[in-house]
C-alpha atoms as a PDB file:
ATOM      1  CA  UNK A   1      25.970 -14.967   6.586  1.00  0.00           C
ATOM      2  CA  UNK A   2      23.773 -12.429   4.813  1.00  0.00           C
ATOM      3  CA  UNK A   3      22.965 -12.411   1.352  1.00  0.00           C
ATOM      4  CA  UNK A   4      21.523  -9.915  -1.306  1.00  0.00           C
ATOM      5  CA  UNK A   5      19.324 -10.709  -4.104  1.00  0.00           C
ATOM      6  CA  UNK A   6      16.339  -9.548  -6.269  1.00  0.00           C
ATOM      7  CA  UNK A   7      13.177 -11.340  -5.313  1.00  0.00           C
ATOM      8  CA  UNK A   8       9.271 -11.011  -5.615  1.00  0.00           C
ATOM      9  CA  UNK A   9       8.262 -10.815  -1.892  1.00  0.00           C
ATOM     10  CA  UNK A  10       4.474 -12.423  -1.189  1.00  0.00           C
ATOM     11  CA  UNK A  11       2.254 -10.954   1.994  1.00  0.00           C
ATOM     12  CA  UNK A  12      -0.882 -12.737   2.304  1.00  0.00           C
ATOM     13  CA  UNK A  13      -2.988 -12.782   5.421  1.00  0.00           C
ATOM     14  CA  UNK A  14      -6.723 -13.656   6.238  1.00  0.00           C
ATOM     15  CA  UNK A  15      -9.410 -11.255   5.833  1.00  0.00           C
ATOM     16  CA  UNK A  16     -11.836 -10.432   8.860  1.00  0.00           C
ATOM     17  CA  UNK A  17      -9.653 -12.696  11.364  1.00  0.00           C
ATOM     18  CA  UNK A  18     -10.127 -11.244  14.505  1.00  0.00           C
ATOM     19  CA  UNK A  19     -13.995 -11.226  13.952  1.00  0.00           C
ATOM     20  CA  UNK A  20     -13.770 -14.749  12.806  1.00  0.00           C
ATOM     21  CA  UNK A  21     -11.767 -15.888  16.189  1.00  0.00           C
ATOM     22  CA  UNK A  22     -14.814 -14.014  18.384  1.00  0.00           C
ATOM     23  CA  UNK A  23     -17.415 -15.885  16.489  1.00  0.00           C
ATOM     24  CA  UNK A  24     -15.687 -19.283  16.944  1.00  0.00           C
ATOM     25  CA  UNK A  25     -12.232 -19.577  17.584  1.00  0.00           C
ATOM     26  CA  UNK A  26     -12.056 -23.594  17.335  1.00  0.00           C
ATOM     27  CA  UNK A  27     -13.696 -23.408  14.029  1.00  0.00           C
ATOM     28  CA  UNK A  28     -11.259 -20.037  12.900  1.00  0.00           C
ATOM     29  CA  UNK A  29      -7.951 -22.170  13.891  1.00  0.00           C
ATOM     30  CA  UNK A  30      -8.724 -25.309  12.081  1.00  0.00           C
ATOM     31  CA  UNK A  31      -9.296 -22.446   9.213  1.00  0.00           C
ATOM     32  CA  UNK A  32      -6.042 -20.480   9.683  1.00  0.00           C
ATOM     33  CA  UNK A  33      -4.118 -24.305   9.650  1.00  0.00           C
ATOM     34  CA  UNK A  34      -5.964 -25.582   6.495  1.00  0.00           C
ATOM     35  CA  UNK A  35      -5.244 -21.904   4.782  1.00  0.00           C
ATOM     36  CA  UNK A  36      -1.376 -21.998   4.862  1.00  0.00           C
ATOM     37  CA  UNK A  37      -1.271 -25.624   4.418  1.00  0.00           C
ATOM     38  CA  UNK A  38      -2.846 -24.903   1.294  1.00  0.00           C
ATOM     39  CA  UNK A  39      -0.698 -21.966   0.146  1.00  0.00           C
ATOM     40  CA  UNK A  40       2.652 -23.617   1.303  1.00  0.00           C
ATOM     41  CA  UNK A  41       1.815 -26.758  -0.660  1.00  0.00           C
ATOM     42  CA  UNK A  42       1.255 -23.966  -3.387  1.00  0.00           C
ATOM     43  CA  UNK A  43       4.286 -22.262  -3.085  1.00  0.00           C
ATOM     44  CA  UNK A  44       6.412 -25.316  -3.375  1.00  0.00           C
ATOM     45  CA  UNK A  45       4.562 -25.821  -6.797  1.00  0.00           C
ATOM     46  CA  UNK A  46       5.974 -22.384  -8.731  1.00  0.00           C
ATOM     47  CA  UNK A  47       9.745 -22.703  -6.601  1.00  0.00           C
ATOM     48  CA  UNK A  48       8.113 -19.870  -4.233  1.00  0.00           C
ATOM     49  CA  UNK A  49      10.395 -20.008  -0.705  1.00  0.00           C
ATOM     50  CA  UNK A  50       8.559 -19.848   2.876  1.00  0.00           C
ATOM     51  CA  UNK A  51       9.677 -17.732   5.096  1.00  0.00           C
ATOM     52  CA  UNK A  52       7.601 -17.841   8.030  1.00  0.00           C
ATOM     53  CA  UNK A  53       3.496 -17.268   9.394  1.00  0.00           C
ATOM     54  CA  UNK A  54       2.977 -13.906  10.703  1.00  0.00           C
ATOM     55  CA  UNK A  55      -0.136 -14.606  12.892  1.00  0.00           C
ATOM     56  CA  UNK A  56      -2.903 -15.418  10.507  1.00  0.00           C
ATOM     57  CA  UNK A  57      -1.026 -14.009   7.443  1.00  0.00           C
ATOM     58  CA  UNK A  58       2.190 -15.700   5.560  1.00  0.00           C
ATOM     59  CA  UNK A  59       5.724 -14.550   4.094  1.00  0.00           C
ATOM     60  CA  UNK A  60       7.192 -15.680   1.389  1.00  0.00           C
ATOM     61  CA  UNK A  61       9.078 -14.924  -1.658  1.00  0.00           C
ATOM     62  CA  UNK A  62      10.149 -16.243  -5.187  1.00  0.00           C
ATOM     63  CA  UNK A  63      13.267 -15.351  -7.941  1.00  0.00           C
ATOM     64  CA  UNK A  64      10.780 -14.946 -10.350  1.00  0.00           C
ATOM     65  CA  UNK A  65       7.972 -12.516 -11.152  1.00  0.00           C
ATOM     66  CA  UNK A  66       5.892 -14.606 -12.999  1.00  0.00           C
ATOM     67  CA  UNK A  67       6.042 -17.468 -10.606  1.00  0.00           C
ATOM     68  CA  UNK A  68       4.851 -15.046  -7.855  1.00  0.00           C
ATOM     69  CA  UNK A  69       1.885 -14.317  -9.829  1.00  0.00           C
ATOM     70  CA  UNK A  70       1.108 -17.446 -10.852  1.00  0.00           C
ATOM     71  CA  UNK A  71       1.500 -18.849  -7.781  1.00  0.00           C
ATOM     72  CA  UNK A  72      -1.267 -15.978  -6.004  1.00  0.00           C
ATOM     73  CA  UNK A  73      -3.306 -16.307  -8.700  1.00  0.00           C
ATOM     74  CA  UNK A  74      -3.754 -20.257  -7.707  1.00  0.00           C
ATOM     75  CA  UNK A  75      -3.615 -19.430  -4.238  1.00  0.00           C
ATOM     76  CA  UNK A  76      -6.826 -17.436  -4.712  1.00  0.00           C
ATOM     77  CA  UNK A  77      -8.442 -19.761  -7.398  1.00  0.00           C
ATOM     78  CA  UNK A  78      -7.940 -22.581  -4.529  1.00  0.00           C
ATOM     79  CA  UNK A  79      -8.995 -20.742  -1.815  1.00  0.00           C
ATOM     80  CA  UNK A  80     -12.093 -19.278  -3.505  1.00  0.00           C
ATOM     81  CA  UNK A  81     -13.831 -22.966  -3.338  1.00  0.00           C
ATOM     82  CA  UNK A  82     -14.709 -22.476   0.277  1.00  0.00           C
ATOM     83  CA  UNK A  83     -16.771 -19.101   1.190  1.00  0.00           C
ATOM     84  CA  UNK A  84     -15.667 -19.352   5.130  1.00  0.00           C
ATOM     85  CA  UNK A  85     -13.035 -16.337   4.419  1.00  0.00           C
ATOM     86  CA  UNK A  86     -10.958 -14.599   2.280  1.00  0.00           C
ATOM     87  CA  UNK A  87      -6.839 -13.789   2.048  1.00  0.00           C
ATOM     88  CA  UNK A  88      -5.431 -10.520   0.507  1.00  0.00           C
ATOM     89  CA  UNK A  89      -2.544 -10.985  -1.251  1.00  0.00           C
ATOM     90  CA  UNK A  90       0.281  -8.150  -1.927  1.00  0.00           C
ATOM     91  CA  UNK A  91       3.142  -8.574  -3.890  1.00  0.00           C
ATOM     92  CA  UNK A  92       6.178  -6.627  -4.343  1.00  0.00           C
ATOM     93  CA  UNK A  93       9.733  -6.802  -6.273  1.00  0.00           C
ATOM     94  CA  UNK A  94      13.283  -5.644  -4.464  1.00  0.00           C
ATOM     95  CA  UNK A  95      16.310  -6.094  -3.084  1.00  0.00           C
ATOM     96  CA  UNK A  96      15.829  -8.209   0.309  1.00  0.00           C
ATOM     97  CA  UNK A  97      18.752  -9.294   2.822  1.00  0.00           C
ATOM     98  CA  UNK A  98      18.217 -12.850   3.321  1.00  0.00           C
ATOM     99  CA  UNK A  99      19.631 -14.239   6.747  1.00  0.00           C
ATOM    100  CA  UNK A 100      18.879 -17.543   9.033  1.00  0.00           C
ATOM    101  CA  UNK A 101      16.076 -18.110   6.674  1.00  0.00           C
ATOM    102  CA  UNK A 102      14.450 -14.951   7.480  1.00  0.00           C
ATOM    103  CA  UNK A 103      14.462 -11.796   4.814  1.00  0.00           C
ATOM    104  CA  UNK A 104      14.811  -8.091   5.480  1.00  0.00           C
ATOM    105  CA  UNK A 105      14.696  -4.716   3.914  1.00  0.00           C
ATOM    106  CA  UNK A 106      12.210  -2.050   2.755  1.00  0.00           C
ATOM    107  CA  UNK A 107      10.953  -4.044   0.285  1.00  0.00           C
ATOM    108  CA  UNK A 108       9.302  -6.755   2.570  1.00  0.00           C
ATOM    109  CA  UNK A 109       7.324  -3.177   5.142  1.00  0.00           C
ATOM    110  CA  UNK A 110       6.327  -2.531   1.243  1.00  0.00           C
ATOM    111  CA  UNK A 111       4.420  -6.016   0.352  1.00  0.00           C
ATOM    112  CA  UNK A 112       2.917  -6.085   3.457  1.00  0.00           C
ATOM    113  CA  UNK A 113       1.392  -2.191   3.207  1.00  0.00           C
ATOM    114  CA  UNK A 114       0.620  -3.279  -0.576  1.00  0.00           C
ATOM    115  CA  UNK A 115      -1.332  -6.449   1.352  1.00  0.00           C
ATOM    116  CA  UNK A 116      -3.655  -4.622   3.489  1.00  0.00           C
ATOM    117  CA  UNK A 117      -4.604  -2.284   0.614  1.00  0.00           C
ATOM    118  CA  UNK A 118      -5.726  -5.608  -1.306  1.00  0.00           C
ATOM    119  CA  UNK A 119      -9.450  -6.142  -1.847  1.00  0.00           C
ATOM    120  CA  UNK A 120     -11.138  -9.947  -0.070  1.00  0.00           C
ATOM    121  CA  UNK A 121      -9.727 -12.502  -2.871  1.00  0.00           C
ATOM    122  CA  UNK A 122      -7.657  -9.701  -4.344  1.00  0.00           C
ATOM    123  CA  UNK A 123      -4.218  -9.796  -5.498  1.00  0.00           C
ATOM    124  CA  UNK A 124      -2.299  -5.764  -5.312  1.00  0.00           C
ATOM    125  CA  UNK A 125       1.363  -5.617  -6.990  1.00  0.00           C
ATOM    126  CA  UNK A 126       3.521  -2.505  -6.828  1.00  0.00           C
ATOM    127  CA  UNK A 127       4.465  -0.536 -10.178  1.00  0.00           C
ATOM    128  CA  UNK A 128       8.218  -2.294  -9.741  1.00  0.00           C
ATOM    129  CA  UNK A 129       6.537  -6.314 -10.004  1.00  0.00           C
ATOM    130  CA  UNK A 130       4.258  -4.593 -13.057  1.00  0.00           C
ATOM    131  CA  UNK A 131       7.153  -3.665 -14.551  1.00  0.00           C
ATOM    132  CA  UNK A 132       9.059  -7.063 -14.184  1.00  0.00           C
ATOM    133  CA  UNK A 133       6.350  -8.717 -15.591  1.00  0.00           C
ATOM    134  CA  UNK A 134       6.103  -6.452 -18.747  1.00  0.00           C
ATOM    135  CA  UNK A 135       7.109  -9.104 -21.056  1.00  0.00           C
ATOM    136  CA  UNK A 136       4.849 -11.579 -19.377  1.00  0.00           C
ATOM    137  CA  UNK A 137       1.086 -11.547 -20.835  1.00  0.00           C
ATOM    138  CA  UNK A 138      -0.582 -13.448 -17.630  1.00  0.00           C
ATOM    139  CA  UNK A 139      -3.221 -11.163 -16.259  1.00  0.00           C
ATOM    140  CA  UNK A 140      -4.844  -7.814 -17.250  1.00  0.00           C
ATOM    141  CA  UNK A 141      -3.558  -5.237 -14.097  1.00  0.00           C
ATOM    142  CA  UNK A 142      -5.684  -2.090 -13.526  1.00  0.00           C
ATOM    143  CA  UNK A 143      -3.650   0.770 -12.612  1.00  0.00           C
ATOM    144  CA  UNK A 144      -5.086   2.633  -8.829  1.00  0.00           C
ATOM    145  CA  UNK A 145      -2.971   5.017  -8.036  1.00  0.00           C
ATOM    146  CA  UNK A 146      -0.427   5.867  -5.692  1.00  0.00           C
ATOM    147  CA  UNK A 147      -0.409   4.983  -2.373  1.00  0.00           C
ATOM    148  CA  UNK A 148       1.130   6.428   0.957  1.00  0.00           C
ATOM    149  CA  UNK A 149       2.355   3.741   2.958  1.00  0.00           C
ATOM    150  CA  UNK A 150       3.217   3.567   6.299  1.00  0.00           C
ATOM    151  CA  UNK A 151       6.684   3.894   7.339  1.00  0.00           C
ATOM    152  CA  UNK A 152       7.714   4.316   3.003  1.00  0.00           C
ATOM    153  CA  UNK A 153       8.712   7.514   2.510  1.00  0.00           C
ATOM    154  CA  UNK A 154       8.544   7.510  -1.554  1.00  0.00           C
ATOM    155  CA  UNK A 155       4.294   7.091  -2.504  1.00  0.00           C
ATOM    156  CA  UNK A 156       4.118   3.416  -4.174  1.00  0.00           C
ATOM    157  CA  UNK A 157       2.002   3.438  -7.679  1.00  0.00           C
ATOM    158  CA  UNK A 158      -0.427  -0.486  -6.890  1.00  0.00           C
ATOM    159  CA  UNK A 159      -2.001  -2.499  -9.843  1.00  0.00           C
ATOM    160  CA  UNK A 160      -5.013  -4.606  -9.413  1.00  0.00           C
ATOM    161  CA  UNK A 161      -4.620  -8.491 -10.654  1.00  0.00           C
ATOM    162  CA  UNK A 162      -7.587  -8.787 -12.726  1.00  0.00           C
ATOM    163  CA  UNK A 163      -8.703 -12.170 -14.090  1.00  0.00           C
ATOM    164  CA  UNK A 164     -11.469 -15.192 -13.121  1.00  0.00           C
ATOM    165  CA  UNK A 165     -12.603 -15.244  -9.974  1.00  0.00           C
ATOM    166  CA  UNK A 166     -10.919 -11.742  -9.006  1.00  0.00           C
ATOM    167  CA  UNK A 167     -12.682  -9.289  -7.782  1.00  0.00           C
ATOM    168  CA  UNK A 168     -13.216  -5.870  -9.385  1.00  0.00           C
ATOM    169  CA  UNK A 169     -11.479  -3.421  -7.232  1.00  0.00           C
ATOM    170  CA  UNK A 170     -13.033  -0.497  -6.206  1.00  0.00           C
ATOM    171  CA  UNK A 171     -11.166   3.306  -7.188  1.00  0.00           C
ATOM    172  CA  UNK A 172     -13.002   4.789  -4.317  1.00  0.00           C
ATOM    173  CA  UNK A 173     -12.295   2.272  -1.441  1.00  0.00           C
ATOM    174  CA  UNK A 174      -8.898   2.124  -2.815  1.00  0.00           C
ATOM    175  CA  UNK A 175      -8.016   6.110  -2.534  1.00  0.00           C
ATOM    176  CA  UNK A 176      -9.853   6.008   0.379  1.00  0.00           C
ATOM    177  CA  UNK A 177      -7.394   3.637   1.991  1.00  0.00           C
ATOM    178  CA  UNK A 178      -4.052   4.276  -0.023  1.00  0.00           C
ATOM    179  CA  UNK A 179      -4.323   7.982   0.984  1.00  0.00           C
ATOM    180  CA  UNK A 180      -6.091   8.640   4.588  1.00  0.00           C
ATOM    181  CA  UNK A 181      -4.513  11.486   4.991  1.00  0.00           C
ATOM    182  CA  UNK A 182      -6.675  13.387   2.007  1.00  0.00           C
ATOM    183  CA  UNK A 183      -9.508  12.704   4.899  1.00  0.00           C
ATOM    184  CA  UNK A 184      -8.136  14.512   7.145  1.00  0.00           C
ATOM    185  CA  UNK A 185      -6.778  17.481   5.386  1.00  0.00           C
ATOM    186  CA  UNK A 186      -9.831  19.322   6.101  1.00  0.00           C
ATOM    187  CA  UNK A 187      -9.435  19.343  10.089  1.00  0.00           C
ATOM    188  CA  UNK A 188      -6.516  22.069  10.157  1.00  0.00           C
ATOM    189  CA  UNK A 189      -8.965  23.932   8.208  1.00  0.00           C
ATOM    190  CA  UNK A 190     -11.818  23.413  10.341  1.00  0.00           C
ATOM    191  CA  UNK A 191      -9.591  24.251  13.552  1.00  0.00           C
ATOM    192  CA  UNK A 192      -8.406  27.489  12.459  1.00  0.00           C
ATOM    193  CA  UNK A 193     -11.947  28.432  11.752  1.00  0.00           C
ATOM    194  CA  UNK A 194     -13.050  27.476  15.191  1.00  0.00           C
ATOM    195  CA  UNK A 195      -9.926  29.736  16.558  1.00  0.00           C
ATOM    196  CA  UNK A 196     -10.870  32.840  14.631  1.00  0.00           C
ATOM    197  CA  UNK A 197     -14.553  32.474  15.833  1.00  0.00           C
ATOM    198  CA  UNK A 198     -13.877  31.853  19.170  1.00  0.00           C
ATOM    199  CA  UNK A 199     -11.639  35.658  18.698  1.00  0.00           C
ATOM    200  CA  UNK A 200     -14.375  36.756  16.989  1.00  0.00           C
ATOM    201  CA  UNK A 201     -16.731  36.005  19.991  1.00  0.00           C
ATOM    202  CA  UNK A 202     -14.370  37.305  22.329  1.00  0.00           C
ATOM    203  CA  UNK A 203     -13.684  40.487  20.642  1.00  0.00           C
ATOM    204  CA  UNK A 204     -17.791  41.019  20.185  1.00  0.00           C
ATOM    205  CA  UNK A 205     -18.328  40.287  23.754  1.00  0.00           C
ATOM    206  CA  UNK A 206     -14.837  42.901  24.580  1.00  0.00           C
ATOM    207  CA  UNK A 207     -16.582  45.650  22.868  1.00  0.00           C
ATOM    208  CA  UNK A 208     -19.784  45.051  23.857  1.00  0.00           C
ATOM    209  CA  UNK A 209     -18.879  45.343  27.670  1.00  0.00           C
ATOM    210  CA  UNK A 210     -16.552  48.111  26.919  1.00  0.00           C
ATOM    211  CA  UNK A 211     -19.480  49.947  24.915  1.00  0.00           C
ATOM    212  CA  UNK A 212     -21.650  49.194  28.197  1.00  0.00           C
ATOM    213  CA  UNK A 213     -19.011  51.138  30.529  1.00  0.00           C
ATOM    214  CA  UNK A 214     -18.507  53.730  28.510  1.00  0.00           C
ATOM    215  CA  UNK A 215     -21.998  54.438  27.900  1.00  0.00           C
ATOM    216  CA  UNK A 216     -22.785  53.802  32.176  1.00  0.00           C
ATOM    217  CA  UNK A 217     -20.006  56.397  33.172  1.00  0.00           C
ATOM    218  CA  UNK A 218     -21.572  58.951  30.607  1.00  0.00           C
ATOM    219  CA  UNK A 219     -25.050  58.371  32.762  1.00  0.00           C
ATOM    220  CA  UNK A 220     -23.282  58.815  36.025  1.00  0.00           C
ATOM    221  CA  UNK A 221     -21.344  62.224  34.624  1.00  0.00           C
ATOM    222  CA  UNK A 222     -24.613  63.531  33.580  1.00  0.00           C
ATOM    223  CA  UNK A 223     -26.245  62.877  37.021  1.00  0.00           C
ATOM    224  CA  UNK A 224     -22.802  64.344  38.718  1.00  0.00           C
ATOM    225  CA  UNK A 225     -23.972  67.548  36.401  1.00  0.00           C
ATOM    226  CA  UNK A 226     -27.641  67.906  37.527  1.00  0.00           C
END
């Protein structure tokens, strides 16, 4: 049986993990095992609920705000004690649909976008977990921006966790990532330039032959007339 609820939703995966398993994939395992035994034994500290691992990143969630962000902010603070790698961690609030002990919704495709926006160590939180910890004087947040997401129709305004061993996040990387298509806006323009030179060319070349015919037929009237 389904059931509805409010909840802070918690993406986390590892960063650089498919270059870690090339260099040593023994070594990256034991790694990816020691990782979420750490953050589940986290989780059950601040009441956060595990939903399952995603490959080398983890799902979870929690009926409180502040618990989420405490909880990441340990999670991080732990993690930061060995320099082998580095989680991202995104974190969202919304409805979910929880069912069989799995959650669903548009809120869960949201925290995990939010995730792979978040810098090495970094924690990212959407405008709606900002504003559900208003009251809650934990952490400075820098506002970034909006971000498109994949797949989210609505662009999602992401806060930086700031705070002791955080890192600073970076405006540029972030619009860089949070709004790709900016990149390419330019290549319409560049195509429809290429099309009216490639006319341009043509119509040159058009007028140059024609100017050539004309101008050959006038030399063979004039020899007609001698």
């Amino acid at each position: 049986m389904e059931k509805r609820q409010f909840a802070a939703i918690m993406f986390t995966d590892i960063v650089g993990f498919t270059a870690l398993m090339g260099k040593d994939e023994k070594r990256t395992l034991e790694l990816l095992h020691q990782y979420h035994h750490i953050q589940k034994s986290i989780l059950k500290k601040f009441d956060g609920i595990f939903v399952k691992e995603i490959g080398d990143g983890m799902l979870a969630y929690f009926t409180e705000a502040k618990k989420a962000l405490e909880c990441s902010i340990e999670i991080q603070k732990d993690l930061s004690k060995t320099s082998e790698a580095n989680i991202r961690i995104g974190l969202h609030w919304a409805e979910i649909i929880i069912e069989e002990g799995d959650i669903y919704g548009d809120g869960v495709n949201i925290a995990s976008r939010i995730e792979s926006l978040a810098d090495p160590g970094g924690i990212y939180i959407s405008e709606a977990l900002h504003h559900a910890l208003e009251d809650e004087g934990l952490t400075n947040r820098k506002l970034l921006g909006s971000a498109k997401l994949k797949n989210v129709q609505e662009k999602v305004i992401i806060y930086a966790v700031q705070g002791e061993l955080l890192p600073v996040p970076s405006l540029k990387r972030f619009q860089a990532l949070a709004n790709p298509r900016k990149k390419l806006a330019i290549v319409p323009t560049v195509i429809a330039f290429l099309v009216i030179v490639l006319i341009s060319v043509f119509l040159v070349k058009y007028l140059n032959d024609r100017t050539k015919k004309i101008e050959a037929e006038a030399s063979l009237e004039e020899i007609d007339d001698i």
